[in-house]
C-alpha atoms as a PDB file:
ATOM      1  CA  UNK A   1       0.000   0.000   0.000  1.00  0.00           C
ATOM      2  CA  UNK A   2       2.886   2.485   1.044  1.00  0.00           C
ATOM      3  CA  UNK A   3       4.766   2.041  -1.940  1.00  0.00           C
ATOM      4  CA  UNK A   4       1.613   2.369  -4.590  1.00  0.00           C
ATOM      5  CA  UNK A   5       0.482   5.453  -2.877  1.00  0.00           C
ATOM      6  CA  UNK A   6       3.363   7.803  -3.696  1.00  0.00           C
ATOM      7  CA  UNK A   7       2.528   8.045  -7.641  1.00  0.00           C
ATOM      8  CA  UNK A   8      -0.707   9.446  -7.034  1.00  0.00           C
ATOM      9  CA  UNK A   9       0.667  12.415  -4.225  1.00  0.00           C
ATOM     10  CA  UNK A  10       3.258  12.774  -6.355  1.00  0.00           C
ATOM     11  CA  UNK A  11       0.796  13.568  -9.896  1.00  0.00           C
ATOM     12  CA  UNK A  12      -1.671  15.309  -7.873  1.00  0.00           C
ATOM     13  CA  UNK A  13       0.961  17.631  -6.341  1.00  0.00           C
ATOM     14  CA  UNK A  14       2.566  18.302  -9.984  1.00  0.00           C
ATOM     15  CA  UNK A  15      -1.137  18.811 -11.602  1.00  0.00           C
ATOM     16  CA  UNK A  16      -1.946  21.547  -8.586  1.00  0.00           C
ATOM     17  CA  UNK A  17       1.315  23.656  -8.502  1.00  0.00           C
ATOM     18  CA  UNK A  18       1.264  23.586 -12.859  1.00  0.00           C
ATOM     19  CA  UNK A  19      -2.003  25.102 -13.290  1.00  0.00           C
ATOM     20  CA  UNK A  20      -1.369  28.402 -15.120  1.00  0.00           C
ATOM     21  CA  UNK A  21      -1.331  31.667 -13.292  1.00  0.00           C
ATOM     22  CA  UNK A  22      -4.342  33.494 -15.124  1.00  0.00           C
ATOM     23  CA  UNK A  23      -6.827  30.545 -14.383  1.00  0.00           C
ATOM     24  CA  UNK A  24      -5.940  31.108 -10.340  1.00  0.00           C
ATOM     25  CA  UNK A  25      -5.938  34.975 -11.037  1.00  0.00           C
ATOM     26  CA  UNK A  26      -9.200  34.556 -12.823  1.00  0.00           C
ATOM     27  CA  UNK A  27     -10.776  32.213  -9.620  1.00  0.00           C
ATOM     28  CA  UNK A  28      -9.263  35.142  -7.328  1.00  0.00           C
ATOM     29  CA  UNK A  29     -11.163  37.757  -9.026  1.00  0.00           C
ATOM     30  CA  UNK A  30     -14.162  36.566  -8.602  1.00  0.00           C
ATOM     31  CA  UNK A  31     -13.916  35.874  -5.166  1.00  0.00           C
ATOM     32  CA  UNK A  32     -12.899  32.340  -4.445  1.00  0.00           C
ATOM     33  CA  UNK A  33     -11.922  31.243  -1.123  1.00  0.00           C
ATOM     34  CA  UNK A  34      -8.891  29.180  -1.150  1.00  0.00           C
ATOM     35  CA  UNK A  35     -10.589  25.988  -0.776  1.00  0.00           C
ATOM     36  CA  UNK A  36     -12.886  26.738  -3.359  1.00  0.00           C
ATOM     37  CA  UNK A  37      -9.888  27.842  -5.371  1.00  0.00           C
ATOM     38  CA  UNK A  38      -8.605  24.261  -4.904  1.00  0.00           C
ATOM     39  CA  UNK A  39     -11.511  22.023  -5.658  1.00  0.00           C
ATOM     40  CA  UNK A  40     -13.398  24.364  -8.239  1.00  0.00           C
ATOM     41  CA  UNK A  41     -10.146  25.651  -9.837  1.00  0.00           C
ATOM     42  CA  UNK A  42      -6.904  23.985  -9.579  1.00  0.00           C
ATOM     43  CA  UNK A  43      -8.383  19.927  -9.074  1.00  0.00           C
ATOM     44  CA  UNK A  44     -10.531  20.127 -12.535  1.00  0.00           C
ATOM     45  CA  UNK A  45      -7.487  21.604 -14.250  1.00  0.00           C
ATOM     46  CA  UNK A  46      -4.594  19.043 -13.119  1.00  0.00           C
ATOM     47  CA  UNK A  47      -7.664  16.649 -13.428  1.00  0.00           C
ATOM     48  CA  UNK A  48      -5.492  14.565 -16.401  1.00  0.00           C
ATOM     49  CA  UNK A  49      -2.262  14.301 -13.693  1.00  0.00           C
ATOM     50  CA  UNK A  50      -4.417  12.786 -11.349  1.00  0.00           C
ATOM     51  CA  UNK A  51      -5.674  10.199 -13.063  1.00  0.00           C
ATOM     52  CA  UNK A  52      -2.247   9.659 -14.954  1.00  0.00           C
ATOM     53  CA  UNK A  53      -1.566   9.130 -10.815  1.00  0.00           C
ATOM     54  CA  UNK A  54      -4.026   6.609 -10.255  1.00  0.00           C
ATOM     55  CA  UNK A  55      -3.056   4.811 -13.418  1.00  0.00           C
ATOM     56  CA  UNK A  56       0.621   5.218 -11.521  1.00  0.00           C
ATOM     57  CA  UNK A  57      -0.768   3.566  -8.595  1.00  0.00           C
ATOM     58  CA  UNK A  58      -2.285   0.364 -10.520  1.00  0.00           C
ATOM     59  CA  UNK A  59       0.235  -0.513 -12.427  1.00  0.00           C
ATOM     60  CA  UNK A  60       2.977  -0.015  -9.087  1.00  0.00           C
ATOM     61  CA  UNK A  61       0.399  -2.206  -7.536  1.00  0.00           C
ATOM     62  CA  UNK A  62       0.169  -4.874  -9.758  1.00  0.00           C
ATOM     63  CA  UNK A  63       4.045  -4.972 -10.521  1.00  0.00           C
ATOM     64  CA  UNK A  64       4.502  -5.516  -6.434  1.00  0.00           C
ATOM     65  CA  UNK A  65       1.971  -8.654  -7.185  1.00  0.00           C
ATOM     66  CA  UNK A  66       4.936 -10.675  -8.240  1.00  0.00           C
ATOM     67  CA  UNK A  67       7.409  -9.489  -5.165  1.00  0.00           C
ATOM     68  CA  UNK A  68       4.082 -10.383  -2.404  1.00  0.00           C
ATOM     69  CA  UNK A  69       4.046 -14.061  -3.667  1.00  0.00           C
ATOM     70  CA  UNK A  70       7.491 -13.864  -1.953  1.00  0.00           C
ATOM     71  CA  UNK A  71       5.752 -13.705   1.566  1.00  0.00           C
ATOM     72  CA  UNK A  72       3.328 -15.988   1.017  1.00  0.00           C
ATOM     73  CA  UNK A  73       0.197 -14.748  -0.853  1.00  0.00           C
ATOM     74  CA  UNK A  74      -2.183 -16.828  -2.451  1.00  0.00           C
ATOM     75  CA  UNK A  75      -2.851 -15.002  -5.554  1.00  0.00           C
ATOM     76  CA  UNK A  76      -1.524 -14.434  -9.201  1.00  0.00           C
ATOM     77  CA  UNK A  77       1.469 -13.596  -8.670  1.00  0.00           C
ATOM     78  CA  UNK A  78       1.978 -17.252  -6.502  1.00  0.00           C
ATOM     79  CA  UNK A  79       1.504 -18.419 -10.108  1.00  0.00           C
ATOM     80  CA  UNK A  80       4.586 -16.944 -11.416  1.00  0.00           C
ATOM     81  CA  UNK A  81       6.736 -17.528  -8.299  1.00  0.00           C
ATOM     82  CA  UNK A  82       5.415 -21.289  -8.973  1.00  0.00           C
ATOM     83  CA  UNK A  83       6.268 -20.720 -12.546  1.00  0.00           C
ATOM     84  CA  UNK A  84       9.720 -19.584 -11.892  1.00  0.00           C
ATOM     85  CA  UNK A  85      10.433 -21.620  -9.494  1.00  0.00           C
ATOM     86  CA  UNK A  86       9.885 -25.157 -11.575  1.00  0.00           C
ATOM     87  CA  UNK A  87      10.777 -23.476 -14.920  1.00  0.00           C
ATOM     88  CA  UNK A  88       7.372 -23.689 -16.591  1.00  0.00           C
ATOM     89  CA  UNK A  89       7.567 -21.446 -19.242  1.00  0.00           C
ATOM     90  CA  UNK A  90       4.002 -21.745 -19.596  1.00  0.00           C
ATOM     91  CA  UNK A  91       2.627 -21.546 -16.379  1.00  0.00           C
ATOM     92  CA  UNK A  92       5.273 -18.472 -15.902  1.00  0.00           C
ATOM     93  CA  UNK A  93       3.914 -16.697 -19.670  1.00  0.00           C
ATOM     94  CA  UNK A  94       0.602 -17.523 -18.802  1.00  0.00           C
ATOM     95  CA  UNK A  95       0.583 -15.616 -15.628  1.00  0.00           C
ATOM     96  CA  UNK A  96       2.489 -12.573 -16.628  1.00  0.00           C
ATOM     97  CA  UNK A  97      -0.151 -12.235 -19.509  1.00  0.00           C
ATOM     98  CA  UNK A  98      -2.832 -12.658 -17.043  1.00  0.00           C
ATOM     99  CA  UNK A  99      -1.616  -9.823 -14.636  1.00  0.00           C
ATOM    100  CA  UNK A 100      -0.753  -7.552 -17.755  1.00  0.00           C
ATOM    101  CA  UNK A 101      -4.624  -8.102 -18.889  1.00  0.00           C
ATOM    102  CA  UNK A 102      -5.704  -7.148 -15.697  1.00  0.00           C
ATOM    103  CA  UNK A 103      -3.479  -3.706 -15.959  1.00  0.00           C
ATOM    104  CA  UNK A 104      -5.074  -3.350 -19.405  1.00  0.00           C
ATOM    105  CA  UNK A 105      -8.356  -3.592 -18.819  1.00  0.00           C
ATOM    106  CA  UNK A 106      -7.604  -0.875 -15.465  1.00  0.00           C
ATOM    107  CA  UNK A 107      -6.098   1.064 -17.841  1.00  0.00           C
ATOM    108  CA  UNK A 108      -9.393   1.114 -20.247  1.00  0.00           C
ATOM    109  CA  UNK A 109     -11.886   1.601 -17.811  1.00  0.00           C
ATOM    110  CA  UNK A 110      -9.649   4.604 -16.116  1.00  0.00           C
ATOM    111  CA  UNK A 111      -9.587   6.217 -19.235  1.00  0.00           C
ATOM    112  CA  UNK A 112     -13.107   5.519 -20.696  1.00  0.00           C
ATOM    113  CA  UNK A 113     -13.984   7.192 -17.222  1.00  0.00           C
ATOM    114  CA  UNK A 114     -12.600  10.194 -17.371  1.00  0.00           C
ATOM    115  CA  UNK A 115     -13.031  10.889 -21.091  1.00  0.00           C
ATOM    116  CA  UNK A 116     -16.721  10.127 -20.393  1.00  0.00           C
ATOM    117  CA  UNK A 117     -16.525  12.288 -17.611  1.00  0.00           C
ATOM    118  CA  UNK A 118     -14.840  14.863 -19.493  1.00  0.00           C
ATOM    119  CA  UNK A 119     -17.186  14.974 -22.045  1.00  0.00           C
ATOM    120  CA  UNK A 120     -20.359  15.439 -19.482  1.00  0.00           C
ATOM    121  CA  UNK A 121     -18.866  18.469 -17.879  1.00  0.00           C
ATOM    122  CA  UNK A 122     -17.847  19.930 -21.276  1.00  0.00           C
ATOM    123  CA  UNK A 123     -21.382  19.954 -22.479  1.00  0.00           C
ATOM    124  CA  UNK A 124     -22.737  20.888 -18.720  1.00  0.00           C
ATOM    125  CA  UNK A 125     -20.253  23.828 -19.216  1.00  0.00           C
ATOM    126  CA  UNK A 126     -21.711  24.586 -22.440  1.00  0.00           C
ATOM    127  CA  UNK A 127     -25.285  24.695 -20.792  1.00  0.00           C
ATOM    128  CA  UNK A 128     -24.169  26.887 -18.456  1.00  0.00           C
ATOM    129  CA  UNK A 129     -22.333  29.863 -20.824  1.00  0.00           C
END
């Protein structure tokens, strides 16, 4: 858990500090408080770094799947500690493939997400003007 969570600080903390100057300026003059500067202005602008975070954070997670079958989990990655340890190419292929689908198919649904997500608040905004 510690070491997956430092991708998404890390993204989050880059997407806040690069939003551009006017766009704060802009929330400033018309009166934001600096929460509401934070999760009305700066959050839906470094929006794409924090979910390039979360991505981050999947991917570190299932990489450390291999290294916890080293302590004694039960799960995929026991597969390819099994697979490495009798020299089953097969088993070993098989299970990498299996936890790279798995990051895949994260990676699709993370993205379908947000572009859907996108998309709603880019016609809401539209509405709105």
């Amino acid at each position: 858990m510690l070491y997956a969570i430092v991708p998404p600080i890390r993204y989050t903390e880059h997407g806040i500090r690069s939003v551009r100057v006017d766009c704060i300026e802009a929330g400033r003059q018309c009166g934001c408080t600096p929460a509401q500067l934070l999760f009305q202005v700066k959050l839906p602008l470094a929006m794409p770094n924090v979910m390039l975070g979360l991505n981050q954070t999947i991917m570190a997670a299932l990489s450390m799947v291999v290294v916890a079958a080293l302590v004694g989990t039960k799960d995929l990655g026991q597969q390819v500690y099994i697979a490495l340890g009798n020299a089953s190419a097969g088993l070993g292929l098989t299970s990498g493939l299996a936890i790279a689908l798995v990051a895949m198919v994260a990676d699709r649904i993370i993205r379908g997400w947000y572009e859907r997500h996108q998309s709603y608040r880019e016609g809401h905004q539209l509405l709105e003007c």
